[in-house]
N, C-alpha and C. Protein backbone atom coordinates (compact mmCIF):
# COMPACT_ATOMS: atom_id res chain seq x y z
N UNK A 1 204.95 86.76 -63.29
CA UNK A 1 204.44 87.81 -62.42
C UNK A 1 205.17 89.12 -62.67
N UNK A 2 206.36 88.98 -62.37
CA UNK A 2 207.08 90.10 -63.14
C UNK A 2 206.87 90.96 -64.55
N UNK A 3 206.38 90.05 -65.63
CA UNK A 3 206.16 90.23 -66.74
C UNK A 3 204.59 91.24 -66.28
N UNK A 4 203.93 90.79 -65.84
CA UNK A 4 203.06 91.21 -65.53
C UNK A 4 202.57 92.81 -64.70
N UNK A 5 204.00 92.65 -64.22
CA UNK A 5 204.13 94.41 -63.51
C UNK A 5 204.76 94.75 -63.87
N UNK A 6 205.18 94.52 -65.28
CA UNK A 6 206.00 95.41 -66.41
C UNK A 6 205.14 96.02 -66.95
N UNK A 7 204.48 95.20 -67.56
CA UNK A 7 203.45 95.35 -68.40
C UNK A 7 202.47 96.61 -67.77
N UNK A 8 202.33 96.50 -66.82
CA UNK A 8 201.52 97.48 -65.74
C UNK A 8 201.50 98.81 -65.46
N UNK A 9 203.12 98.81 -65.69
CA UNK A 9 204.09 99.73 -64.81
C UNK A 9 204.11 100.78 -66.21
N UNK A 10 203.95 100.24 -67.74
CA UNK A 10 204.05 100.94 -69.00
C UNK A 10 203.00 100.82 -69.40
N UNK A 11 202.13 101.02 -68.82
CA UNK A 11 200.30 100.92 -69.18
C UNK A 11 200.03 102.38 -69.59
N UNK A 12 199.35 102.61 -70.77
CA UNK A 12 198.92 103.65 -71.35
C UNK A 12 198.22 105.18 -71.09
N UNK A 13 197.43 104.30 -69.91
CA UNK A 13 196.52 105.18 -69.31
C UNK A 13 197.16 105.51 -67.93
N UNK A 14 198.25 104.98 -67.97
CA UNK A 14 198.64 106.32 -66.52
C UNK A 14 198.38 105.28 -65.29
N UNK A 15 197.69 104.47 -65.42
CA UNK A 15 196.95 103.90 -64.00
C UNK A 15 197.43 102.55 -63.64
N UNK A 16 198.34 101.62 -62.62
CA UNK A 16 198.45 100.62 -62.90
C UNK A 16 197.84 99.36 -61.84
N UNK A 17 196.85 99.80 -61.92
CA UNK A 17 195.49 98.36 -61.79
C UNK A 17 195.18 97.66 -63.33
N UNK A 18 194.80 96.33 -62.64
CA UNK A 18 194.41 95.67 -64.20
C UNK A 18 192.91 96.03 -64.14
N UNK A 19 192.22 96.64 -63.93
CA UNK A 19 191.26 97.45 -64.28
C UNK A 19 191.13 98.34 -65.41
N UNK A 20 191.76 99.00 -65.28
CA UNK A 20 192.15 100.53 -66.12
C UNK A 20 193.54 99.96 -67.27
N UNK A 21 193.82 99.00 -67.25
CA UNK A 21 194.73 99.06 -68.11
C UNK A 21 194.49 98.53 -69.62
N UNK A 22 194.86 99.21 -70.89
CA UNK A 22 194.03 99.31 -72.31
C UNK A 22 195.06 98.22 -73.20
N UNK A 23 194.78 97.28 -73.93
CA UNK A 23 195.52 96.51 -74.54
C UNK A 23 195.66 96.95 -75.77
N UNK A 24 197.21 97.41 -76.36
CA UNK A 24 197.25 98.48 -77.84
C UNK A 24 196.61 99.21 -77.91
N UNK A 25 195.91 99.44 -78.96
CA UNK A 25 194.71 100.33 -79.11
C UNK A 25 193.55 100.49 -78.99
N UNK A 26 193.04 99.19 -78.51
CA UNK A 26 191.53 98.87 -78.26
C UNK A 26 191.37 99.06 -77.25
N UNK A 27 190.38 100.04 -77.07
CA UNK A 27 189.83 101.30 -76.01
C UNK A 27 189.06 100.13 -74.68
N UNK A 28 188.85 99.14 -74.87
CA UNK A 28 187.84 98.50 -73.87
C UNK A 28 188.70 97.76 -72.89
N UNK A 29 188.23 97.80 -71.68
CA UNK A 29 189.18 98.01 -70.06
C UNK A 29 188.44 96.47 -69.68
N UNK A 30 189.61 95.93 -69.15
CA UNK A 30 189.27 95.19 -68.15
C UNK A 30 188.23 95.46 -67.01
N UNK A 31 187.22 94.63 -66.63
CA UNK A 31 186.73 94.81 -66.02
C UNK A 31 186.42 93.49 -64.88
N UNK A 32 186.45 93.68 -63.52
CA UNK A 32 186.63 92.20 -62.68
C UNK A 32 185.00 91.90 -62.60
N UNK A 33 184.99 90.14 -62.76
CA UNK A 33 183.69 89.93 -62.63
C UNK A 33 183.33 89.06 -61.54
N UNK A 34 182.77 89.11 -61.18
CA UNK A 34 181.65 89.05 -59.88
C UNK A 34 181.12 87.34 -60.01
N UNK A 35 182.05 86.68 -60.04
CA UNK A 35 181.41 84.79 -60.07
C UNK A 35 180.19 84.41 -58.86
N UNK A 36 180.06 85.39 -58.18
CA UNK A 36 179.76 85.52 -56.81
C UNK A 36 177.72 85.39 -57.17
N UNK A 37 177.82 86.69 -58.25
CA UNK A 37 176.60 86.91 -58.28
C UNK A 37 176.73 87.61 -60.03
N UNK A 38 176.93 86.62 -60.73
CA UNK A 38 176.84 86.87 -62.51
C UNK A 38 175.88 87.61 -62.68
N UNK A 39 175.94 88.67 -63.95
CA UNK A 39 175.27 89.38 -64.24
C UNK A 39 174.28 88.43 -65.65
N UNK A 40 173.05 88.28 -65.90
CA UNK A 40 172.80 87.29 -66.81
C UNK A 40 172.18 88.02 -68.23
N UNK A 41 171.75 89.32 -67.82
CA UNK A 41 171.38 90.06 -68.91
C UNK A 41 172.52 91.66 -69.20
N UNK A 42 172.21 90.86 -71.07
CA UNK A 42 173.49 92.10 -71.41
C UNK A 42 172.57 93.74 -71.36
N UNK A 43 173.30 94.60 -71.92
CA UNK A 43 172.71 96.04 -71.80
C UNK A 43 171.57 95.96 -72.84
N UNK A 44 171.87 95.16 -74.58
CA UNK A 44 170.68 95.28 -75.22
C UNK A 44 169.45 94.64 -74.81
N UNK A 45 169.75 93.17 -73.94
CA UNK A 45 168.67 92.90 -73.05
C UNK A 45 167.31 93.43 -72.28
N UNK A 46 168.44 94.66 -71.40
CA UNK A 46 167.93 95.04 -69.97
C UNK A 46 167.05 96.33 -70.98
N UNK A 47 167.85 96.74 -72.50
CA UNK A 47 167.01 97.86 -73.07
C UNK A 47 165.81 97.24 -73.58
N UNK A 48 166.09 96.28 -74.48
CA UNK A 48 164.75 95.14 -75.07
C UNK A 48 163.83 95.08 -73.63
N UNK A 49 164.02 95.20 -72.55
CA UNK A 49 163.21 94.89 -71.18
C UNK A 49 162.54 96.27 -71.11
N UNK A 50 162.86 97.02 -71.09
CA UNK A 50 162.57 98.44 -71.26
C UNK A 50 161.35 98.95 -71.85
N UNK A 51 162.20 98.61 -73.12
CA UNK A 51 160.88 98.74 -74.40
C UNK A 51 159.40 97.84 -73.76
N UNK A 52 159.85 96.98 -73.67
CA UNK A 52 158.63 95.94 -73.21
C UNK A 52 157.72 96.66 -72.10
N UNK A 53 158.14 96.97 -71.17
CA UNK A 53 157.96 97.55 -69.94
C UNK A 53 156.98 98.99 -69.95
N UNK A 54 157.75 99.87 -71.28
CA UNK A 54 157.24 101.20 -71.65
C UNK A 54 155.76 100.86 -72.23
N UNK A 55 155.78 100.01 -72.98
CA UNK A 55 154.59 99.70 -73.42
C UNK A 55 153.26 99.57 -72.29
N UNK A 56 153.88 98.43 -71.39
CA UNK A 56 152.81 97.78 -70.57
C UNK A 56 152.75 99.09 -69.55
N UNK A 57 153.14 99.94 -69.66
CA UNK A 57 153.29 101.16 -68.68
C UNK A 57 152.37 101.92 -68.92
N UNK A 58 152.03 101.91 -70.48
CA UNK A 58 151.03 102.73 -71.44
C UNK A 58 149.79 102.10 -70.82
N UNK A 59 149.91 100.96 -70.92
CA UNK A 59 148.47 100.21 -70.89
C UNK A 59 148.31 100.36 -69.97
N UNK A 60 148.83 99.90 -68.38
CA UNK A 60 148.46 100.04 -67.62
C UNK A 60 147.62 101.36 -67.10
N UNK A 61 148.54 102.57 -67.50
CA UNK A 61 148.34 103.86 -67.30
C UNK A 61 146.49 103.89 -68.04
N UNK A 62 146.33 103.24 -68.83
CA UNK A 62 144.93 103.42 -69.60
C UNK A 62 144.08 102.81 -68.36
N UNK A 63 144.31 101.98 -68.14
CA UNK A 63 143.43 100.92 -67.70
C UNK A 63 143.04 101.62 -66.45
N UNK A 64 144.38 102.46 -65.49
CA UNK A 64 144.11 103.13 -64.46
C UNK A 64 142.97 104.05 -64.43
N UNK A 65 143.35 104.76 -65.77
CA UNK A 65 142.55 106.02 -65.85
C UNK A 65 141.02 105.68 -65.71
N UNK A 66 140.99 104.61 -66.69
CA UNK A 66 139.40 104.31 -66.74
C UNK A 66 139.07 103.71 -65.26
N UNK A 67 139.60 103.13 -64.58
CA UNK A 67 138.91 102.94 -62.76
C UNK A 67 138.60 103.81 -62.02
N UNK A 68 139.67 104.98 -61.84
CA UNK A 68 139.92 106.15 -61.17
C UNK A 68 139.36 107.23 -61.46
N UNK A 69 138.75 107.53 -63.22
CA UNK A 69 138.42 108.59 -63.87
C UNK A 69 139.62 109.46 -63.58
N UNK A 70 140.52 109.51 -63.55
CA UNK A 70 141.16 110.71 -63.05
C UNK A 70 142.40 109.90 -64.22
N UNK A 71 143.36 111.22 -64.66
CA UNK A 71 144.67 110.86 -65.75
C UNK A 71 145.46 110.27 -64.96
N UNK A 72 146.23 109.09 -65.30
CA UNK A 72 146.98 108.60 -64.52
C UNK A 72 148.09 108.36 -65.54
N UNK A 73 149.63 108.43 -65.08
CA UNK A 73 150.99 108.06 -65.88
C UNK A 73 151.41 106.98 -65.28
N UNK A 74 152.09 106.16 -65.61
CA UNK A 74 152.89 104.93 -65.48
C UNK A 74 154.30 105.03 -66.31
N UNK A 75 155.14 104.96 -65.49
CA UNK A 75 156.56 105.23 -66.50
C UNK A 75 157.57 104.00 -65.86
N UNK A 76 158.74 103.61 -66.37
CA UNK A 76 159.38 102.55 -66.05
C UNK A 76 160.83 103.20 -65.33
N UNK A 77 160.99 103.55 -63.93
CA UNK A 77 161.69 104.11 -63.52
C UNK A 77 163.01 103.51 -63.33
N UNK A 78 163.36 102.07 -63.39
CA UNK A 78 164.54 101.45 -63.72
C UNK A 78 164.46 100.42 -63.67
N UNK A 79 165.30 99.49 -64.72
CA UNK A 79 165.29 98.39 -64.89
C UNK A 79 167.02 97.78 -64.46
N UNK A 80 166.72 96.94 -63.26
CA UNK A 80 167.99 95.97 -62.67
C UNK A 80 167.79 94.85 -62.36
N UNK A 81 169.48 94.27 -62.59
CA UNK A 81 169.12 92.92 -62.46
C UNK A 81 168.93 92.47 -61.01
N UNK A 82 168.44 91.82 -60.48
CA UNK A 82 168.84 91.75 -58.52
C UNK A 82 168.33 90.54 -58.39
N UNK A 83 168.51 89.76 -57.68
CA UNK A 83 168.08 88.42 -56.52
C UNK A 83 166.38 88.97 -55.83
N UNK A 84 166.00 87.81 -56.00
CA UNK A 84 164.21 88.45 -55.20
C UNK A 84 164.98 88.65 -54.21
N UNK A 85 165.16 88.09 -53.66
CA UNK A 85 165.76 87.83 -51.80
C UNK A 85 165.60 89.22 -51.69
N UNK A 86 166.46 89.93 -52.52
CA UNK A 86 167.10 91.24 -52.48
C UNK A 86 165.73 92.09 -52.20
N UNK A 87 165.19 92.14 -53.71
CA UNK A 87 164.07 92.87 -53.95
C UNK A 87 162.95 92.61 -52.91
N UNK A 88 162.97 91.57 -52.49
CA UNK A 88 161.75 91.24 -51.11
C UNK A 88 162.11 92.21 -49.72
N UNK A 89 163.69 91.75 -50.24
CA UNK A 89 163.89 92.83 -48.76
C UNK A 89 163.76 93.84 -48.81
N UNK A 90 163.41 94.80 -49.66
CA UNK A 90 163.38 95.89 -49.37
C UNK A 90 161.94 96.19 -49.53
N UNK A 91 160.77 95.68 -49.41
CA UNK A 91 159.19 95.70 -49.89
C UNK A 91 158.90 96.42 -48.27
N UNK A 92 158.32 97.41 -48.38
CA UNK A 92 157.78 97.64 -47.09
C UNK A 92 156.99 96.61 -46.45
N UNK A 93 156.54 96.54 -45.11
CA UNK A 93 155.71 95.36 -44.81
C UNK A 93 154.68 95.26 -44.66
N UNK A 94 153.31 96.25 -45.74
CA UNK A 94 152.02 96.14 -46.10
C UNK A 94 152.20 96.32 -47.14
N UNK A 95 152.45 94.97 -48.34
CA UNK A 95 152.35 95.55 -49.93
C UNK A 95 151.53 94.35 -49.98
N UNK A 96 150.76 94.15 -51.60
CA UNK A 96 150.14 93.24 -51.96
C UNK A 96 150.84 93.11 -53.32
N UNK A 97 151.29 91.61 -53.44
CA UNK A 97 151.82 91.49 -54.06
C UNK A 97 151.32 90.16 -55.46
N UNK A 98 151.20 90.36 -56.62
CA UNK A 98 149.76 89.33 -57.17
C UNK A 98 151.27 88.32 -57.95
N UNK A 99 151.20 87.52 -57.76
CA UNK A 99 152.75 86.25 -58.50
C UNK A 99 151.21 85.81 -59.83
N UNK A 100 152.42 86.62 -61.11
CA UNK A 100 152.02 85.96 -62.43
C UNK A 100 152.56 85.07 -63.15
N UNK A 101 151.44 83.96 -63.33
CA UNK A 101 152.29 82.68 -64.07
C UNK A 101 152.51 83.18 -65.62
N UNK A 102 153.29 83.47 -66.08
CA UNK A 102 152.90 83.70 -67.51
C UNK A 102 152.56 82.72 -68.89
N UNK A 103 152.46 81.92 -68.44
CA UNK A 103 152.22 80.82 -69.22
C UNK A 103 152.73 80.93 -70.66
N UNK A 104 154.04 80.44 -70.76
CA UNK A 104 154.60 80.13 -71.78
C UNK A 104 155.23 78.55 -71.71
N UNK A 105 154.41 78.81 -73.13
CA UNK A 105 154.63 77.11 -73.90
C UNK A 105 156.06 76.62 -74.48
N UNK A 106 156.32 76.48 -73.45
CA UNK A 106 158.28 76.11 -74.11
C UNK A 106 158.61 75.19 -73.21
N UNK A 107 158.92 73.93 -73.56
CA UNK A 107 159.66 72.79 -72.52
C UNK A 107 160.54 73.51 -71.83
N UNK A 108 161.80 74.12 -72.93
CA UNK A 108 163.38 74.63 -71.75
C UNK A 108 162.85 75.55 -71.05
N UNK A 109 161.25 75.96 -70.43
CA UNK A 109 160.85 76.76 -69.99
C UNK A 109 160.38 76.85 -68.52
N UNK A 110 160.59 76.56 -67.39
CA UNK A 110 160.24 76.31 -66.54
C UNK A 110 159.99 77.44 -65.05
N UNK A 111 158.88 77.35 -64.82
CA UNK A 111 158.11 78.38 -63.89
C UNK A 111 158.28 80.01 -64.33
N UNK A 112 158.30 80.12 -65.41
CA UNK A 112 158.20 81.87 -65.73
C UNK A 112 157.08 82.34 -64.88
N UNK A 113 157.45 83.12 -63.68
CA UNK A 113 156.52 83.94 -63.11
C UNK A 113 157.13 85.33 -63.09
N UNK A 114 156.15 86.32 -62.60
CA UNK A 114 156.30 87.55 -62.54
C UNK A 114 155.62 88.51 -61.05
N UNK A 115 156.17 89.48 -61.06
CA UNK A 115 155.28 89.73 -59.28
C UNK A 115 155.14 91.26 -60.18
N UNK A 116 153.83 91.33 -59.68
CA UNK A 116 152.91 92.71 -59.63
C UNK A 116 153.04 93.50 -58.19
N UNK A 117 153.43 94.35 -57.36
CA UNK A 117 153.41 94.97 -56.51
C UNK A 117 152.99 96.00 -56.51
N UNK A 118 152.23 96.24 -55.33
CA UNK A 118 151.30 97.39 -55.00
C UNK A 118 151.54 97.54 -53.44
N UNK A 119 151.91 99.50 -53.32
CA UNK A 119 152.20 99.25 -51.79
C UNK A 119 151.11 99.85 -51.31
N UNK A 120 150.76 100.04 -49.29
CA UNK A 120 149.73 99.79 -49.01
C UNK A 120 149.08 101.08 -49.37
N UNK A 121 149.98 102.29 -49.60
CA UNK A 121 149.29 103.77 -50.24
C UNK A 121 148.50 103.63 -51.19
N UNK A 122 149.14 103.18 -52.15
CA UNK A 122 148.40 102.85 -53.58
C UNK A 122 147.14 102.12 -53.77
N UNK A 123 147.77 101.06 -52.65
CA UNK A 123 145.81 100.21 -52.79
C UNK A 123 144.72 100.78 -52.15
N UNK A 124 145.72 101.49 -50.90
CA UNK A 124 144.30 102.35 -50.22
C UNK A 124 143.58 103.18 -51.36
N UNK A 125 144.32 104.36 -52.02
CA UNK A 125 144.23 105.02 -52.97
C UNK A 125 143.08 104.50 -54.01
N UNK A 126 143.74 103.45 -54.96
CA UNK A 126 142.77 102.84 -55.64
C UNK A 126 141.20 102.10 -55.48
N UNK A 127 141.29 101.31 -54.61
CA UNK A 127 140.41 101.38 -53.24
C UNK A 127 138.92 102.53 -53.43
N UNK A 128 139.54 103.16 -52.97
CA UNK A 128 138.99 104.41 -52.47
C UNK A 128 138.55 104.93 -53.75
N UNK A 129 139.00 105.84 -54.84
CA UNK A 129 138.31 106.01 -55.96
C UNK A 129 137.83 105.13 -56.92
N UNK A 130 137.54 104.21 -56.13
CA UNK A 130 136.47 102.89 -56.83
C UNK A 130 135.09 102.52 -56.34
N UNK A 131 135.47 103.31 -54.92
CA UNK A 131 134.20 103.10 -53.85
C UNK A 131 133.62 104.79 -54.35
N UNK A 132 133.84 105.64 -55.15
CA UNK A 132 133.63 107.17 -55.67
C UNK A 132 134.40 108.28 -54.34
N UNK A 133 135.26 107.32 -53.58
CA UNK A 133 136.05 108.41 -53.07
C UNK A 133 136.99 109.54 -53.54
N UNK A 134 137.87 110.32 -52.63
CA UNK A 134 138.69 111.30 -53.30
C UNK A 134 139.78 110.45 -53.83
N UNK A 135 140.23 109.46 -53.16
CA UNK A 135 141.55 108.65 -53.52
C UNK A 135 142.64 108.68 -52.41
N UNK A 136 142.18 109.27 -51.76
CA UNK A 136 143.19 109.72 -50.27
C UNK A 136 143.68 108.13 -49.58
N UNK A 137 144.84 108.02 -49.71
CA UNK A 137 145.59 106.56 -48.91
C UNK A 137 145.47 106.99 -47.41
N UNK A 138 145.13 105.91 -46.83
CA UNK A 138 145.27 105.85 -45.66
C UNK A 138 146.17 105.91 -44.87
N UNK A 139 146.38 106.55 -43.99
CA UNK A 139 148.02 107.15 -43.22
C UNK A 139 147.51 105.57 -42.18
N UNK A 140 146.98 104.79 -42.16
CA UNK A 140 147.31 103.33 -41.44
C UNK A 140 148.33 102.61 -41.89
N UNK A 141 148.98 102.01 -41.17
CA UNK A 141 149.44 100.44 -41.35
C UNK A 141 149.09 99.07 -41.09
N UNK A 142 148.53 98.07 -42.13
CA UNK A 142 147.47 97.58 -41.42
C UNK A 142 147.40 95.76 -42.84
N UNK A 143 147.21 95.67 -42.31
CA UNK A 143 146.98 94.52 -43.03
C UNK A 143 145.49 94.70 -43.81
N UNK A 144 145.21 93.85 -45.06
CA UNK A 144 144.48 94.12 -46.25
C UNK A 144 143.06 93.43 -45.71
N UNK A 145 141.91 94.04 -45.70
CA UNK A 145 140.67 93.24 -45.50
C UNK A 145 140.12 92.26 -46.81
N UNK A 146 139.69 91.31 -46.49
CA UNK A 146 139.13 90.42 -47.37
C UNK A 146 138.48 90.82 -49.01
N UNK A 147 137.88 92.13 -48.57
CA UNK A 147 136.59 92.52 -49.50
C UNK A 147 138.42 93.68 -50.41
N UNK A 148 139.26 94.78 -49.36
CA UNK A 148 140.51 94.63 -50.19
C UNK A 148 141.21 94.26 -50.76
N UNK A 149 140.92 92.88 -50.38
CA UNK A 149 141.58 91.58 -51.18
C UNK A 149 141.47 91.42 -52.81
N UNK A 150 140.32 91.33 -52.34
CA UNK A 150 139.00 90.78 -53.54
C UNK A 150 138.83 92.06 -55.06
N UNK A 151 139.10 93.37 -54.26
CA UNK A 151 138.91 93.90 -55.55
C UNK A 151 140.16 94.34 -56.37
N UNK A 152 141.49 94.14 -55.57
CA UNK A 152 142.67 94.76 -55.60
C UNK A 152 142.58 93.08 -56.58
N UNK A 153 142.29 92.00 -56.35
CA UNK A 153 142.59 90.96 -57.16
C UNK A 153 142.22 90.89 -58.76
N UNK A 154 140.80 92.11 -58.83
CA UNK A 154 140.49 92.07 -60.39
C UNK A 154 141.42 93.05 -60.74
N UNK A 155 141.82 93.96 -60.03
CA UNK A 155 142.72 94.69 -60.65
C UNK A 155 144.08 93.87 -61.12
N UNK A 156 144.83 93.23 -60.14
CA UNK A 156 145.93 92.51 -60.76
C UNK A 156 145.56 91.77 -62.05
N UNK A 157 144.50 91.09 -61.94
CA UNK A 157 144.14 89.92 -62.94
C UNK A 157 144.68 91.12 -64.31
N UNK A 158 143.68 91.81 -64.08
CA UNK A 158 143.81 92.75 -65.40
C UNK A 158 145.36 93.43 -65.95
N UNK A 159 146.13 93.67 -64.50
CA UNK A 159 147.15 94.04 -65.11
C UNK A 159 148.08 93.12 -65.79
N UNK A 160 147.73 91.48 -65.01
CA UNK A 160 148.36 90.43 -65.77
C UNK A 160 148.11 90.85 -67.06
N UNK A 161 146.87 90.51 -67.45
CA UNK A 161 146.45 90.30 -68.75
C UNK A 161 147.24 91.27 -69.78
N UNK A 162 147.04 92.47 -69.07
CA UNK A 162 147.91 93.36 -70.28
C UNK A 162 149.84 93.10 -70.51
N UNK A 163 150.51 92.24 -69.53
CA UNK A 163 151.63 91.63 -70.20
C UNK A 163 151.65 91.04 -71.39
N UNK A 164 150.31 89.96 -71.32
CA UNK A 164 150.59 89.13 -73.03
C UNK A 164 150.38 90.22 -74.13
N UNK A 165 150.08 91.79 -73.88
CA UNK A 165 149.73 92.78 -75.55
C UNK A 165 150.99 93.23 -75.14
N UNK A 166 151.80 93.51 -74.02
CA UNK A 166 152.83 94.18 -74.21
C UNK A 166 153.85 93.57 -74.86
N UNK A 167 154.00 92.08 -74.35
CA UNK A 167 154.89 90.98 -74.76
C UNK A 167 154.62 90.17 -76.44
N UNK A 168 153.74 90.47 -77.05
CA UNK A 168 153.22 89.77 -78.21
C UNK A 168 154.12 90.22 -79.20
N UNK A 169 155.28 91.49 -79.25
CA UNK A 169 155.39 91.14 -80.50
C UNK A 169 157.08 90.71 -80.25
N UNK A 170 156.97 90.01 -79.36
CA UNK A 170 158.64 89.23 -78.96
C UNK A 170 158.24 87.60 -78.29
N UNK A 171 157.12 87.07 -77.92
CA UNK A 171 156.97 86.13 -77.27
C UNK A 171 155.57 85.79 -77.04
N UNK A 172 155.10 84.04 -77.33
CA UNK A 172 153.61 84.44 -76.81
C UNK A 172 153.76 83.95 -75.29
N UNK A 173 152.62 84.45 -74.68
CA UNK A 173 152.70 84.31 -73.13
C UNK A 173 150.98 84.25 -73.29
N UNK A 174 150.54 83.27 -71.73
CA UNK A 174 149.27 83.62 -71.41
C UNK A 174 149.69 83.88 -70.07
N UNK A 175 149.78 85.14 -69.91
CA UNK A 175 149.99 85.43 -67.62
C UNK A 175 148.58 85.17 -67.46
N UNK A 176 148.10 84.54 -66.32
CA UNK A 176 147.36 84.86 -65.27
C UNK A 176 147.54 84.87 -63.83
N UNK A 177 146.94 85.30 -63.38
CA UNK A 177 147.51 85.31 -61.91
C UNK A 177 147.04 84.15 -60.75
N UNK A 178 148.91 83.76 -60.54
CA UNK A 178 148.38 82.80 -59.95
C UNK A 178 147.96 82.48 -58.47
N UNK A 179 148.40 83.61 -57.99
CA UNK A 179 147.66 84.09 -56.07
C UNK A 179 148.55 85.57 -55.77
N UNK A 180 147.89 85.77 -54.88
CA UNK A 180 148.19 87.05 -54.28
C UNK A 180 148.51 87.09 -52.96
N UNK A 181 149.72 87.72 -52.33
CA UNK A 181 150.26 87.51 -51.34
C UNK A 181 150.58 88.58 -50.60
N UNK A 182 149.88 88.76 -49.26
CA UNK A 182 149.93 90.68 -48.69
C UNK A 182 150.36 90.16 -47.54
């Protein structure tokens, strides 16, 4: 232990946490890890996720345009790792949410799903310039009508579908969707 707050006490960088402290010359710091809640994807990962993501962002963005007639962008505003638990909790409490099976053929593979979310602005929105409205979301809070259900469901289907062109040139997948939950 002593040895240890020697070692500390003549640490390079000035600072004596084992955080900040640099071993010889090799610039890379201790850092404390979290057994609590492991991180499982590295940075080239979460970028490889990215790329993937940018793509299906494209497509989607196409697919919008042609429902809506109107230009629509889709961009991938951040990619983290988190616990659903987490991510559920923070879902406002009128979203529709479509769970994609992606169907990949791999034994060590078990339940690959994916969640599509749409909150209740957006579906009103879409909704609405499908029926040849302006697109105006509804300032309600309200739970989804049946016939909302129903068309917000071909839309997910479709956005499933465009995962397997985004994902094809790293993995085959067949997503479809396997229910929808508002």
């Amino acid at each position: 232990n002593t040895i240890n707050e020697a070692l500390l006490k003549k640490s390079p960088t000035g600072n004596n946490g084992p955080e900040n402290y640099s071993f010889r010359n090799n610039e890379k710091k201790i850092k404390n890890y979290d057994f609590k809640m492991p991180q499982k994807f590295t940075k080239e990962d979460l970028k490889l996720i990215r790329d993937i993501y940018e793509v299906y962002a494209r497509l989607v963005a196409t697919y919008l345009t042609s429902i809506t007639r109107l230009y629509c962008h889709a961009s991938v505003s951040n990619i983290r790792e988190q616990k659903y638990h987490e991510f559920s909790d923070t879902l406002s409490e009128y979203t529709i949410n479509g769970i994609v099976n992606l169907g990949i053929d791999n034994p060590d593979i078990m339940d690959a799903e994916c969640t599509i979310q749409f909150s209740n602005e957006l579906t009103s929105s879409l909704i609405d310039r499908m029926m040849c409205g302006q697109g105006v979301p509804l300032e309600t809070q309200r739970d989804f009508t049946e016939i909302e259900v129903a068309l917000m469901k071909s839309i997910l289907e479709r956005f499933a579908s465009h995962l397997q062109e985004a994902w094809s040139g790293y993995i085959d997948i067949s997503p479809t969707l396997s229910k929808i939950e508002t």
